[in-house]
N, C-alpha and C. Protein backbone atom coordinates (compact mmCIF):
# COMPACT_ATOMS: atom_id res chain seq x y z
N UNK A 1 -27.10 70.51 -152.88
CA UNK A 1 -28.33 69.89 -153.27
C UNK A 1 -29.47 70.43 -152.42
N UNK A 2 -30.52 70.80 -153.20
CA UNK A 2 -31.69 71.58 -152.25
C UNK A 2 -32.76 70.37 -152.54
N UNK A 3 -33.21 70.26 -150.64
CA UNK A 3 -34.59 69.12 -150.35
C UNK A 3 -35.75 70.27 -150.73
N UNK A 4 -36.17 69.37 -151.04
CA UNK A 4 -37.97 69.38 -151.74
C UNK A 4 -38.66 70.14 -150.08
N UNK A 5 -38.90 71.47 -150.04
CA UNK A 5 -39.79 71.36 -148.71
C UNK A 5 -41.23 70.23 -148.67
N UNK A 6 -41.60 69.75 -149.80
CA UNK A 6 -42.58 68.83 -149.54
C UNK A 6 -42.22 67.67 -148.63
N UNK A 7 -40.93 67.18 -149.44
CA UNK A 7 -40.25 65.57 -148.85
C UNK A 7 -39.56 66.34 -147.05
N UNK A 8 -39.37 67.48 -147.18
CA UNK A 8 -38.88 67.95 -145.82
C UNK A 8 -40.14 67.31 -144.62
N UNK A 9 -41.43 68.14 -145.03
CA UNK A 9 -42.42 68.60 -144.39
C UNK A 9 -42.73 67.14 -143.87
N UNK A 10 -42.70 66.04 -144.98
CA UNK A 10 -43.44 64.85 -144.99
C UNK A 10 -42.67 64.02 -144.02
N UNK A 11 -40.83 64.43 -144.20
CA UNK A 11 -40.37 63.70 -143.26
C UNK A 11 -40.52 64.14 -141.75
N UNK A 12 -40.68 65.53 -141.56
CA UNK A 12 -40.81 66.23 -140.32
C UNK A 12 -42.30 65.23 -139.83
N UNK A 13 -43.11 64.83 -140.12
CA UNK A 13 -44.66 64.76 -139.79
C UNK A 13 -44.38 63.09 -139.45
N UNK A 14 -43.49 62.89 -140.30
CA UNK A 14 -43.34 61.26 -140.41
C UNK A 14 -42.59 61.30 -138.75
N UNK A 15 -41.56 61.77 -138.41
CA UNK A 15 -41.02 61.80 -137.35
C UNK A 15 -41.98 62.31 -136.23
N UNK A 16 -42.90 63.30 -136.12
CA UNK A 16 -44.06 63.14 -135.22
C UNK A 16 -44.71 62.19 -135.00
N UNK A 17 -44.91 62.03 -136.04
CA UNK A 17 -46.27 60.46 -135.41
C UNK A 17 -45.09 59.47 -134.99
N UNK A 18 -44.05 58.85 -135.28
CA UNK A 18 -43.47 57.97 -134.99
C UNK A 18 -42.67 58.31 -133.24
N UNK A 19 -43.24 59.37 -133.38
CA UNK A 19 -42.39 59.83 -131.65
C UNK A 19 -43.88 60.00 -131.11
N UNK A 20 -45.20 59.69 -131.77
CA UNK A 20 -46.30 59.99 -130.64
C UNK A 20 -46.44 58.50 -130.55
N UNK A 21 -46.77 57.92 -131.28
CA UNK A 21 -47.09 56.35 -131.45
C UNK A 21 -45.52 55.78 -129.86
N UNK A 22 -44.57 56.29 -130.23
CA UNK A 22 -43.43 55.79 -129.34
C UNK A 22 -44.02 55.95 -127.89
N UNK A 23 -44.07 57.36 -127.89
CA UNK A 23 -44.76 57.54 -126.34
C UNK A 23 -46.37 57.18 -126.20
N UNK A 24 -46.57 56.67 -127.22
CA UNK A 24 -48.17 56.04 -126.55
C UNK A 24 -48.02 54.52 -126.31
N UNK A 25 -46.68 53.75 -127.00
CA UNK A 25 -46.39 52.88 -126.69
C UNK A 25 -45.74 52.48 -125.25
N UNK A 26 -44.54 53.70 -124.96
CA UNK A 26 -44.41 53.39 -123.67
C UNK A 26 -45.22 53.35 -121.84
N UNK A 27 -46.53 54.23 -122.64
CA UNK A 27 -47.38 54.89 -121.47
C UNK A 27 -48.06 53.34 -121.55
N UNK A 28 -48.37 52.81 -122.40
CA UNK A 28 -49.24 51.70 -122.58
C UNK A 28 -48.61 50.43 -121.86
N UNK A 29 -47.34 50.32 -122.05
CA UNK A 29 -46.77 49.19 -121.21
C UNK A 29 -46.15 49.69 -119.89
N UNK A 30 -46.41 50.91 -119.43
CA UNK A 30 -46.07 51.50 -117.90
C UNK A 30 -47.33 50.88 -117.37
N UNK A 31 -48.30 51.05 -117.68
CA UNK A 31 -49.52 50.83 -117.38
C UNK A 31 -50.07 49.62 -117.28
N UNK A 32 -49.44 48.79 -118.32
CA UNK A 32 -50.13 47.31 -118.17
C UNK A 32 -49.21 46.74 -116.59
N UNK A 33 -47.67 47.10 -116.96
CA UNK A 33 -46.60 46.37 -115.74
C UNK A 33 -47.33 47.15 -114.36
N UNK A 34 -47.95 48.35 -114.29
CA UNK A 34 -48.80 48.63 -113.30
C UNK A 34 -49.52 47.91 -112.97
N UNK A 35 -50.86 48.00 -114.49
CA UNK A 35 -51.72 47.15 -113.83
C UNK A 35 -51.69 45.26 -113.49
N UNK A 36 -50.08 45.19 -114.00
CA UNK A 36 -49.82 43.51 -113.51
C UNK A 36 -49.67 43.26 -112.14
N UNK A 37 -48.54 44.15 -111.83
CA UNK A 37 -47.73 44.12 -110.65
C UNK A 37 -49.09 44.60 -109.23
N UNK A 38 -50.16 45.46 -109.56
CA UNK A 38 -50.46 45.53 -108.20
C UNK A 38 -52.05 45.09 -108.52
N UNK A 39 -52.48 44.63 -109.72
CA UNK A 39 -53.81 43.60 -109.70
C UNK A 39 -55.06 44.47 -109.25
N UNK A 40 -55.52 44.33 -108.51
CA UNK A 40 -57.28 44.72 -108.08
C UNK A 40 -56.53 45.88 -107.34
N UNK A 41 -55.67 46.05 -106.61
CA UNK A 41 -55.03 47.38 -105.75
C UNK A 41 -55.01 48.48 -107.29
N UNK A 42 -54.51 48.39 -108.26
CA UNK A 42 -54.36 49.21 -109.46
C UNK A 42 -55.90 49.88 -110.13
N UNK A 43 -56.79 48.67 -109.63
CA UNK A 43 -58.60 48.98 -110.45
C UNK A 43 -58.93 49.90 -109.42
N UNK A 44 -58.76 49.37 -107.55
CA UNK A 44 -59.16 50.78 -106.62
C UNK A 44 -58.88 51.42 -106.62
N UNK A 45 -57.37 51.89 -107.25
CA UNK A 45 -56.91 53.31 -106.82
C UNK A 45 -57.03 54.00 -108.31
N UNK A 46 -57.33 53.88 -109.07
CA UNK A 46 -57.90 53.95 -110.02
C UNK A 46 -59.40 54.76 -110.15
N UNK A 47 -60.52 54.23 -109.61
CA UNK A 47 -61.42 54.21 -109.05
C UNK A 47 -61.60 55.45 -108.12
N UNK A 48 -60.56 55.19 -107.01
CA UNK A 48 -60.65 56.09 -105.81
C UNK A 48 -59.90 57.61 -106.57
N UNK A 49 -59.44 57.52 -107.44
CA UNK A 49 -58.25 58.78 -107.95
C UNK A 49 -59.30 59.04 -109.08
N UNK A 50 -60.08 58.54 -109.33
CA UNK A 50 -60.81 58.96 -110.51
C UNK A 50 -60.46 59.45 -112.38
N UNK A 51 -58.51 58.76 -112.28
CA UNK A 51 -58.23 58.66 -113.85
C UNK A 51 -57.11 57.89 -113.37
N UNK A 52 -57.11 57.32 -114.53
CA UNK A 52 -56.10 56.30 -114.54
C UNK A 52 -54.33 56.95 -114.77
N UNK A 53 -54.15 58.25 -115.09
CA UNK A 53 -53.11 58.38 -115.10
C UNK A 53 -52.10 58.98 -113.70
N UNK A 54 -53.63 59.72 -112.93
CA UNK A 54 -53.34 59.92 -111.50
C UNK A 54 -53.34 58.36 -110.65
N UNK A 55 -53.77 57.90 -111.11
CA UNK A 55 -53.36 56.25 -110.29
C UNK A 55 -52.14 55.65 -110.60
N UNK A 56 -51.81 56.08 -111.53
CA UNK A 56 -50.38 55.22 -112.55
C UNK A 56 -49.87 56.50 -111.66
N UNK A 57 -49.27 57.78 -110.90
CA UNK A 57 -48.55 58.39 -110.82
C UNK A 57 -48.34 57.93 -109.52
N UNK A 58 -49.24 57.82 -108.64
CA UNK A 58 -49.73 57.04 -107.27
C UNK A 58 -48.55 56.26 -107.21
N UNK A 59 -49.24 55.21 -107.60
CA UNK A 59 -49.05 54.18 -107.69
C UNK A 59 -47.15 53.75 -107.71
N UNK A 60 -46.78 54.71 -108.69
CA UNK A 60 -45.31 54.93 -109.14
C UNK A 60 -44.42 55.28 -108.17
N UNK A 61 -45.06 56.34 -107.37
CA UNK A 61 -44.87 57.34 -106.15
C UNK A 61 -44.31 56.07 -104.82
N UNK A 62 -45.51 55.32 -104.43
CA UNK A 62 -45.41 54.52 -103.90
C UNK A 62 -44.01 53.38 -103.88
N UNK A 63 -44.53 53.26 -105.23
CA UNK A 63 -42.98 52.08 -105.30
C UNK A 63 -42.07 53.13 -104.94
N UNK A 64 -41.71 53.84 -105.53
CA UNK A 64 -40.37 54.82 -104.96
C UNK A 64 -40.52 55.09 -103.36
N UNK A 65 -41.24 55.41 -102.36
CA UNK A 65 -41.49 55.13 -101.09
C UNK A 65 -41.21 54.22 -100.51
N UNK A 66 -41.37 52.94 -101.02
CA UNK A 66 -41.20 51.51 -100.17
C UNK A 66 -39.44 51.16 -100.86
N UNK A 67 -39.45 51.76 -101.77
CA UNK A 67 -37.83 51.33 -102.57
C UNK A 67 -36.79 51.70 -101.30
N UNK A 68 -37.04 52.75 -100.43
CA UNK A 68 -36.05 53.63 -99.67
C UNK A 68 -36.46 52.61 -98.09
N UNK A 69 -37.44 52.02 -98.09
CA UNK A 69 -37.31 51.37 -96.99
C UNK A 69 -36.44 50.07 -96.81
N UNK A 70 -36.27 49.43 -95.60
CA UNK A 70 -35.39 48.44 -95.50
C UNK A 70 -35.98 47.14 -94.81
N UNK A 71 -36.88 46.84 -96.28
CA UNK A 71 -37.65 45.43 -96.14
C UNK A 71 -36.63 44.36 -96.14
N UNK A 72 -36.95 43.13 -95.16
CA UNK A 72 -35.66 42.41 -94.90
C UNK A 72 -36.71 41.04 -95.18
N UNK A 73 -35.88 39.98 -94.93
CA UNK A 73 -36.85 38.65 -94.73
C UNK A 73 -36.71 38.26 -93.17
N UNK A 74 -37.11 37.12 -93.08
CA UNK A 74 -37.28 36.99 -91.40
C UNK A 74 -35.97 35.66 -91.40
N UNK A 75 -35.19 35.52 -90.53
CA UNK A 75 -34.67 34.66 -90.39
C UNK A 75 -35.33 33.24 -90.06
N UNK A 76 -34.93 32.24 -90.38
CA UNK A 76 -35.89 30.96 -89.68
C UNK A 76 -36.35 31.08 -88.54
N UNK A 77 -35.61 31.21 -87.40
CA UNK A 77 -35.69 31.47 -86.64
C UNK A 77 -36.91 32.34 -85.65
N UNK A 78 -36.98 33.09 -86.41
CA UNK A 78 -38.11 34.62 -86.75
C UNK A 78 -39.19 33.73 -87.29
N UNK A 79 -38.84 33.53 -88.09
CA UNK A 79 -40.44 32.56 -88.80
C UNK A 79 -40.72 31.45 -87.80
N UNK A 80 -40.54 30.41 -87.44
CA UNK A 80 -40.77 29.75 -86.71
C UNK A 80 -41.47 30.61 -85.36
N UNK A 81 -40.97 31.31 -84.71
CA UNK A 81 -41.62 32.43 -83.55
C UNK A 81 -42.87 32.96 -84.22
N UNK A 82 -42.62 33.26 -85.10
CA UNK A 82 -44.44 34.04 -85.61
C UNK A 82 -45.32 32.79 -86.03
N UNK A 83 -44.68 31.74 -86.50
CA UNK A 83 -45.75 31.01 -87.73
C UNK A 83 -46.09 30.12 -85.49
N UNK A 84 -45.34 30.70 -84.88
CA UNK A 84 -46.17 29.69 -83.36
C UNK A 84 -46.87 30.57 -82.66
N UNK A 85 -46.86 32.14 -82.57
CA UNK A 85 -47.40 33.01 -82.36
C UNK A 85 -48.51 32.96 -82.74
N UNK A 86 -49.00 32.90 -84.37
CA UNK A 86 -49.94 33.01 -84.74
C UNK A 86 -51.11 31.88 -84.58
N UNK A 87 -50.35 30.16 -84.31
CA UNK A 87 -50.89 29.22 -84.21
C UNK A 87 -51.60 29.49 -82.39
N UNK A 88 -51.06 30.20 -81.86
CA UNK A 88 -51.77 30.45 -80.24
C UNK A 88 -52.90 31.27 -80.73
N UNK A 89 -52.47 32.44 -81.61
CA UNK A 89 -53.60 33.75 -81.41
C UNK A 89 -55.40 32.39 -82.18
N UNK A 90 -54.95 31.48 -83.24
CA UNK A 90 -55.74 30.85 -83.79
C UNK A 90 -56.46 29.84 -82.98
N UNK A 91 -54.79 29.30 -82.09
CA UNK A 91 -56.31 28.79 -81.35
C UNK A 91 -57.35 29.04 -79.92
N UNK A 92 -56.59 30.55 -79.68
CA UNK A 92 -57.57 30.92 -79.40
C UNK A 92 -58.75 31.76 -79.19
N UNK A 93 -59.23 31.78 -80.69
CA UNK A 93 -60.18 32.08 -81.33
C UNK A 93 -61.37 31.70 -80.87
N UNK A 94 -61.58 30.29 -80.72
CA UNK A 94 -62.79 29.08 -79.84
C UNK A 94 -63.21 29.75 -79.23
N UNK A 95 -62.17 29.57 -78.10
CA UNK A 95 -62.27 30.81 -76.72
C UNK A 95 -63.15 32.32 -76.52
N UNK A 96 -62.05 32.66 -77.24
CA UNK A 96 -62.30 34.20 -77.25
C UNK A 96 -62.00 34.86 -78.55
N UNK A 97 -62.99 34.87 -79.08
CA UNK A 97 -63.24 35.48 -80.44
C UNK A 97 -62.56 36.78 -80.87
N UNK A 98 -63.03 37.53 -79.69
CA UNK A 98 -62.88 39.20 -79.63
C UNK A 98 -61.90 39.48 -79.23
N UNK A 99 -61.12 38.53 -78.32
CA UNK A 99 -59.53 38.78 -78.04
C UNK A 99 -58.72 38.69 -78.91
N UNK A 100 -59.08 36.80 -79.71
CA UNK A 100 -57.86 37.01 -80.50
C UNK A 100 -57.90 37.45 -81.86
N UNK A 101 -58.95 38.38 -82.22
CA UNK A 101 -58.44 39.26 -83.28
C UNK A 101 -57.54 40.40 -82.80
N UNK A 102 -57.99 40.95 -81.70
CA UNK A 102 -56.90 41.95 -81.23
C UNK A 102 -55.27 41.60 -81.29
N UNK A 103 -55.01 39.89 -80.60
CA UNK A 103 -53.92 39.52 -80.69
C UNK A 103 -53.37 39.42 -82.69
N UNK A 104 -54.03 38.87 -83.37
CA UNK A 104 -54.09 38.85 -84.64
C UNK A 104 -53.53 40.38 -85.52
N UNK A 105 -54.22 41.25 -84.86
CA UNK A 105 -54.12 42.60 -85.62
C UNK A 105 -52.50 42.66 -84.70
N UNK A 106 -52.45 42.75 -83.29
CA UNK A 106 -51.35 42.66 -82.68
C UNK A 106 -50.09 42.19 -83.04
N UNK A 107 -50.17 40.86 -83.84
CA UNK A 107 -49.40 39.96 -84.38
C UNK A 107 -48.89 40.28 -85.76
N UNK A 108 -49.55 40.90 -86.87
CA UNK A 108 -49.69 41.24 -87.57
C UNK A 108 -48.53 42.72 -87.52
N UNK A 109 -49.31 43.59 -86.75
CA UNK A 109 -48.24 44.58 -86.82
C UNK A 109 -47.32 44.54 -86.65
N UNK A 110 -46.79 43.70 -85.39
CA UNK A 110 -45.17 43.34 -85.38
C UNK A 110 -44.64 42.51 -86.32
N UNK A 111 -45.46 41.82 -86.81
CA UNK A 111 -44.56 41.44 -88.36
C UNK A 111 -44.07 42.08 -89.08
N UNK A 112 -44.88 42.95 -89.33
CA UNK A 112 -44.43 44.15 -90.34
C UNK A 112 -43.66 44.97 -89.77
N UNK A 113 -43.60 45.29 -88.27
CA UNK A 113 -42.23 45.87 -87.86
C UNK A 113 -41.39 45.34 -87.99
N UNK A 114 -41.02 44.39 -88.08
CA UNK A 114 -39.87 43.32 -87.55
C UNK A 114 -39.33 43.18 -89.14
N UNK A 115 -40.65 42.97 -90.19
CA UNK A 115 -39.76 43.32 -92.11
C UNK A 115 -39.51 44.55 -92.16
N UNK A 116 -39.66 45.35 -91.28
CA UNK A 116 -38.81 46.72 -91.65
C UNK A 116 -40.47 47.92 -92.63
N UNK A 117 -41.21 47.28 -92.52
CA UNK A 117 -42.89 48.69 -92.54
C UNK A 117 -42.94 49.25 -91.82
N UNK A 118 -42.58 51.00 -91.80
CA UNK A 118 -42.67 51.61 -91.08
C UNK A 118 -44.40 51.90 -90.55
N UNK A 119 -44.65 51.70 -89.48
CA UNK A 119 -45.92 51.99 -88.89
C UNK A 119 -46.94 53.14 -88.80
N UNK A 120 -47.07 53.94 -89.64
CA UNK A 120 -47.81 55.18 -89.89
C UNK A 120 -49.05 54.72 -89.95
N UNK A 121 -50.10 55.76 -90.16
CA UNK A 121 -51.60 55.45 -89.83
C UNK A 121 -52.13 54.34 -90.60
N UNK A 122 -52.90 53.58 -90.65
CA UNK A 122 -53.64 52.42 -91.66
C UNK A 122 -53.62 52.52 -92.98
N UNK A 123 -53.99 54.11 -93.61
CA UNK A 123 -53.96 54.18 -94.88
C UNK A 123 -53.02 54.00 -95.41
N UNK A 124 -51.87 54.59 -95.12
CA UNK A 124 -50.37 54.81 -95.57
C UNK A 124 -49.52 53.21 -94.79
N UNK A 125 -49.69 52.22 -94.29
CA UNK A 125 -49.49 51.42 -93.93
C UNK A 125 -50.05 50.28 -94.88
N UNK A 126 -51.54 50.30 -95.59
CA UNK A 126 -51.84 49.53 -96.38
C UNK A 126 -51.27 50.10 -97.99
N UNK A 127 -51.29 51.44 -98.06
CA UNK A 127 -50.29 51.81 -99.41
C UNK A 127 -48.86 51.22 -99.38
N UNK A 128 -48.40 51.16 -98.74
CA UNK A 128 -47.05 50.33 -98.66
C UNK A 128 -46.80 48.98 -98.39
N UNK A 129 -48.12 48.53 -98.14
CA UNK A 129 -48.32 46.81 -98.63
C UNK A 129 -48.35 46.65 -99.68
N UNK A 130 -49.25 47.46 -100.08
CA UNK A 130 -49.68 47.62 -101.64
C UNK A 130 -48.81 47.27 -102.78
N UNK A 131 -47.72 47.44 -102.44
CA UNK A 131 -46.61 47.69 -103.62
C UNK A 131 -45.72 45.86 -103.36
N UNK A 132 -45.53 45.49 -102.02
CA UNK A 132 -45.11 43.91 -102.13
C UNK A 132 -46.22 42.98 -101.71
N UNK A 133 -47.08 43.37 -101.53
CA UNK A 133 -48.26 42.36 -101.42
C UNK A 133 -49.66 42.72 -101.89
N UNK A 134 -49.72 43.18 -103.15
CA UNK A 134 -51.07 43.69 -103.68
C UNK A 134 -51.99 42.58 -103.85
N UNK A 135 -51.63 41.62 -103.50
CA UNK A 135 -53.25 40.30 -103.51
C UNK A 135 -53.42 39.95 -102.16
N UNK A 136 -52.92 40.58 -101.16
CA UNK A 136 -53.48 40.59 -100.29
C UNK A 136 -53.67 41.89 -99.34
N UNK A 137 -53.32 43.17 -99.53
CA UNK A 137 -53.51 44.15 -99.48
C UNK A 137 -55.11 44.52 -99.38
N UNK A 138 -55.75 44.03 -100.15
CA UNK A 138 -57.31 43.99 -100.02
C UNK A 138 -58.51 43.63 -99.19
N UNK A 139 -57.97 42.55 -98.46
CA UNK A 139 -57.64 41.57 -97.43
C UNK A 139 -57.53 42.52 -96.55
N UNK A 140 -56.41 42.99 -96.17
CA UNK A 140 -55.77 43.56 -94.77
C UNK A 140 -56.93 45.08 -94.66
N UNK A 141 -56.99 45.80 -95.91
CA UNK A 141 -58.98 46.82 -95.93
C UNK A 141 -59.64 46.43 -95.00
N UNK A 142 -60.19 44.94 -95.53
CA UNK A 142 -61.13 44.02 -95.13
C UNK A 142 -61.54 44.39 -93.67
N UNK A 143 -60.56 43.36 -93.16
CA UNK A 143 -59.79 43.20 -92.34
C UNK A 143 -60.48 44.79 -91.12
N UNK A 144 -59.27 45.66 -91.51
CA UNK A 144 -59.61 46.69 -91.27
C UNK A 144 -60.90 47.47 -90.72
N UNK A 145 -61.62 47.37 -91.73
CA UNK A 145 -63.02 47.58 -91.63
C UNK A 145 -63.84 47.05 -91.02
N UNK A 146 -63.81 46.17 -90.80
CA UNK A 146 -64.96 44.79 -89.76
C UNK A 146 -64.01 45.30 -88.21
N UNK A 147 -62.38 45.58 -88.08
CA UNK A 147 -62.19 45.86 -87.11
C UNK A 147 -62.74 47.05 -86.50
N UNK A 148 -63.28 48.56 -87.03
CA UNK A 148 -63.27 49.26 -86.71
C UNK A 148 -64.60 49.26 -86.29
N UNK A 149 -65.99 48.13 -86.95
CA UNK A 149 -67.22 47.86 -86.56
C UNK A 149 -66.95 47.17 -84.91
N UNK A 150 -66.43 45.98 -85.08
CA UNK A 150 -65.74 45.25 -83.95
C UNK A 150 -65.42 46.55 -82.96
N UNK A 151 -65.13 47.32 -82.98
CA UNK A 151 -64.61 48.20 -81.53
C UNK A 151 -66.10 49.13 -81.35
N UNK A 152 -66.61 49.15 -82.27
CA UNK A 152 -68.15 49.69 -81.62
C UNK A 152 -69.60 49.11 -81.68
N UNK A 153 -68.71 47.32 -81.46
CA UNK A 153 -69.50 46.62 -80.77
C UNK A 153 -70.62 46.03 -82.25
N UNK A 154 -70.67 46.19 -82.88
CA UNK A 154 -71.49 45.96 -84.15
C UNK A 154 -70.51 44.99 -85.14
N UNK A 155 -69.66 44.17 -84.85
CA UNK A 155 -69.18 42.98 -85.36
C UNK A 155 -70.02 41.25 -85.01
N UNK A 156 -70.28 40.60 -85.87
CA UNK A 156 -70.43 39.37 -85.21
C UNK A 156 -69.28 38.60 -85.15
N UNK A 157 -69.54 37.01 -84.91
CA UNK A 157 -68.48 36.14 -84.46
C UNK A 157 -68.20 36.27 -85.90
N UNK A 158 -69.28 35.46 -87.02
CA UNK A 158 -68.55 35.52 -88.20
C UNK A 158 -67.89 36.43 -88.54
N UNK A 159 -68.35 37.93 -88.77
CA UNK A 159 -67.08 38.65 -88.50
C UNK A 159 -65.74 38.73 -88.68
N UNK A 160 -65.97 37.91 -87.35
CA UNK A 160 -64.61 38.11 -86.53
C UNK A 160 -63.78 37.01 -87.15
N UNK A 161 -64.61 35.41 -87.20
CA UNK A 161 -63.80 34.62 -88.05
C UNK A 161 -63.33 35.28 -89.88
N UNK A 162 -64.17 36.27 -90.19
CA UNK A 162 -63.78 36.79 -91.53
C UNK A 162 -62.32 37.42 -91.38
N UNK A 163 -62.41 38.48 -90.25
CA UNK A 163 -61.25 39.22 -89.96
C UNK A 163 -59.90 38.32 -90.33
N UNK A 164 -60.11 37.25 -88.96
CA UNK A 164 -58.88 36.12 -88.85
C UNK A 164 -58.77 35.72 -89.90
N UNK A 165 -59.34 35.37 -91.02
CA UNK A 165 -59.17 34.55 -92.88
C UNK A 165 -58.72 35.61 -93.28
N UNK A 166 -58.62 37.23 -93.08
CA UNK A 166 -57.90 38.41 -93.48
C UNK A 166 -56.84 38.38 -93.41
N UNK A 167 -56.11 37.93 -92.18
CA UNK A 167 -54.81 38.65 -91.31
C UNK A 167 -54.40 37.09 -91.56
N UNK A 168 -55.15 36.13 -91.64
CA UNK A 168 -54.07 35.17 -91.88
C UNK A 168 -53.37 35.02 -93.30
N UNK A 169 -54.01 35.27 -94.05
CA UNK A 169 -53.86 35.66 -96.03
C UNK A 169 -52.76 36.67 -95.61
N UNK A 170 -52.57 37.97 -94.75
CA UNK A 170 -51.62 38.83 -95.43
C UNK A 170 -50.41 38.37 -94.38
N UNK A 171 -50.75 37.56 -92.79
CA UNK A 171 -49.61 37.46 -92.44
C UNK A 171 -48.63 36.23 -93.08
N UNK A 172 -49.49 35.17 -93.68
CA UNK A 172 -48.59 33.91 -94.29
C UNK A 172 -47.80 34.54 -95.59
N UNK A 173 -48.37 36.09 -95.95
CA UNK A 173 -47.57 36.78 -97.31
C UNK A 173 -46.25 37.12 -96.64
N UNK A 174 -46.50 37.48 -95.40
CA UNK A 174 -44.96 38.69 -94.94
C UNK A 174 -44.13 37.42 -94.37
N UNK A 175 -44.30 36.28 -94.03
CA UNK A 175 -43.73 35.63 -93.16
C UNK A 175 -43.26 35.01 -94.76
N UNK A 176 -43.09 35.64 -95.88
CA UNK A 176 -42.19 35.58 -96.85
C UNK A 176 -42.84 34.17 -97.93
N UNK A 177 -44.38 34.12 -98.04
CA UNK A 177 -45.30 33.88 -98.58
C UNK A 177 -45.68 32.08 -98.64
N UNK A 178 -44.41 31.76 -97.60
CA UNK A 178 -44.60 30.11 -97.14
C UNK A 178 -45.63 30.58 -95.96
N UNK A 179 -46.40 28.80 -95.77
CA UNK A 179 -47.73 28.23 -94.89
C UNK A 179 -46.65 27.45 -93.65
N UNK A 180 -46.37 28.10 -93.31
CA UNK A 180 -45.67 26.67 -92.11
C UNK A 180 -46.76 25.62 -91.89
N UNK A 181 -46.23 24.67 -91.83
CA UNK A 181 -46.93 23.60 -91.14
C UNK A 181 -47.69 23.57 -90.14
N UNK A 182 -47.22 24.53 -89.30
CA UNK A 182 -47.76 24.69 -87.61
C UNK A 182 -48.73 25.77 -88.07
N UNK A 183 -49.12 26.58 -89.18
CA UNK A 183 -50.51 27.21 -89.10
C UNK A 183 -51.69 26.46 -89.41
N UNK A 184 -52.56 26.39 -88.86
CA UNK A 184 -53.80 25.39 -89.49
C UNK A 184 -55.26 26.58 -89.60
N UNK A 185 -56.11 26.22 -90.37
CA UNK A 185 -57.26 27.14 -91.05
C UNK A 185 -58.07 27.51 -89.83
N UNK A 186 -58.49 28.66 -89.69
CA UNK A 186 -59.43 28.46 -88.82
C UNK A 186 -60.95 28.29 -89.46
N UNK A 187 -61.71 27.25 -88.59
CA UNK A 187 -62.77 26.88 -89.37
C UNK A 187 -64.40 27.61 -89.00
């Protein structure tokens, strides 16, 4: 039996579009579970990469980076020691403003040593927040930035209380996204 090259052609074309439509379907929901999973971190790097498909590759890259690390939780034990750690560095803030953000940023990093974030420079340290804590990842920038004014003396107190509302948002995330009781706001 000989096919019609018309009905051939029509089915060949029919099978293109249904394999482009497929892969425009899957790029479309890579992209949304992107842009779910890492929120306002997905619009900056986006932004900063200047197309959205170099951000979706980023972005992808990343998770595979933090996949190979050996993020742990903290034992009670562990939590209780930081969530009292952090209640000293807070209160004393009153005091000494300018100290205890240092202790704060201080506090902070050994958290993240202690879940197993390897410690590389700031950028590559907040990219790998990025991927288990992208709502507060933005925060820890923040954060960042007012610190680096803060060391050349061009921070105010508010500031500095902004900083501390930074580091306390991303450290109550790592200390496995409970408020202990024993942290209280700084006001």
């Amino acid at each position: 039996m000989q096919v019609d090259p018309k009905i051939l052609a029509l089915v060949v074309v029919v099978i293109v579009v249904l394999s482009v439509i497929a892969v425009i379907i899957v790029q479309r929901r890579k992209a949304a579970a992107l842009r779910q999973r890492f929120g306002r971190e997905y619009e900056r790097t986006v932004r900063e990469r200047g197309s959205e498909r170099e951000a979706q590759a980023l972005l992808q890259q990343r998770e595979k980076r933090v996949q190979k690390f050996n993020i742990r939780k903290l034992d009670a034990t562990e939590r209780q020691q930081y969530a009292e750690r952090w209640r000293i560095v807070q209160s004393r803030f009153v005091d000494d403003p300018r100290g205890a953000v240092v202790d704060a940023d201080d506090t902070v990093a050994s958290l993240m040593r202690s879940r197993g974030y390897p410690m590389a420079d700031f950028e590559q340290r907040a990219a790998d927040l990025s991927v288990d804590h992208p709502h507060v990842v933005d925060k820890y920038r923040a954060a960042h930035e007012i610190s680096l004014r803060h060391r050349q003396g061009q921070a105010s107190t508010e500031d500095l209380r902004q900083i501390m509302i930074y580091y306390r948002s991303l450290f109550e995330d790592l200390l496995d996204g409970r408020k202990p009781s024993s942290i209280r706001e700084v006001a």
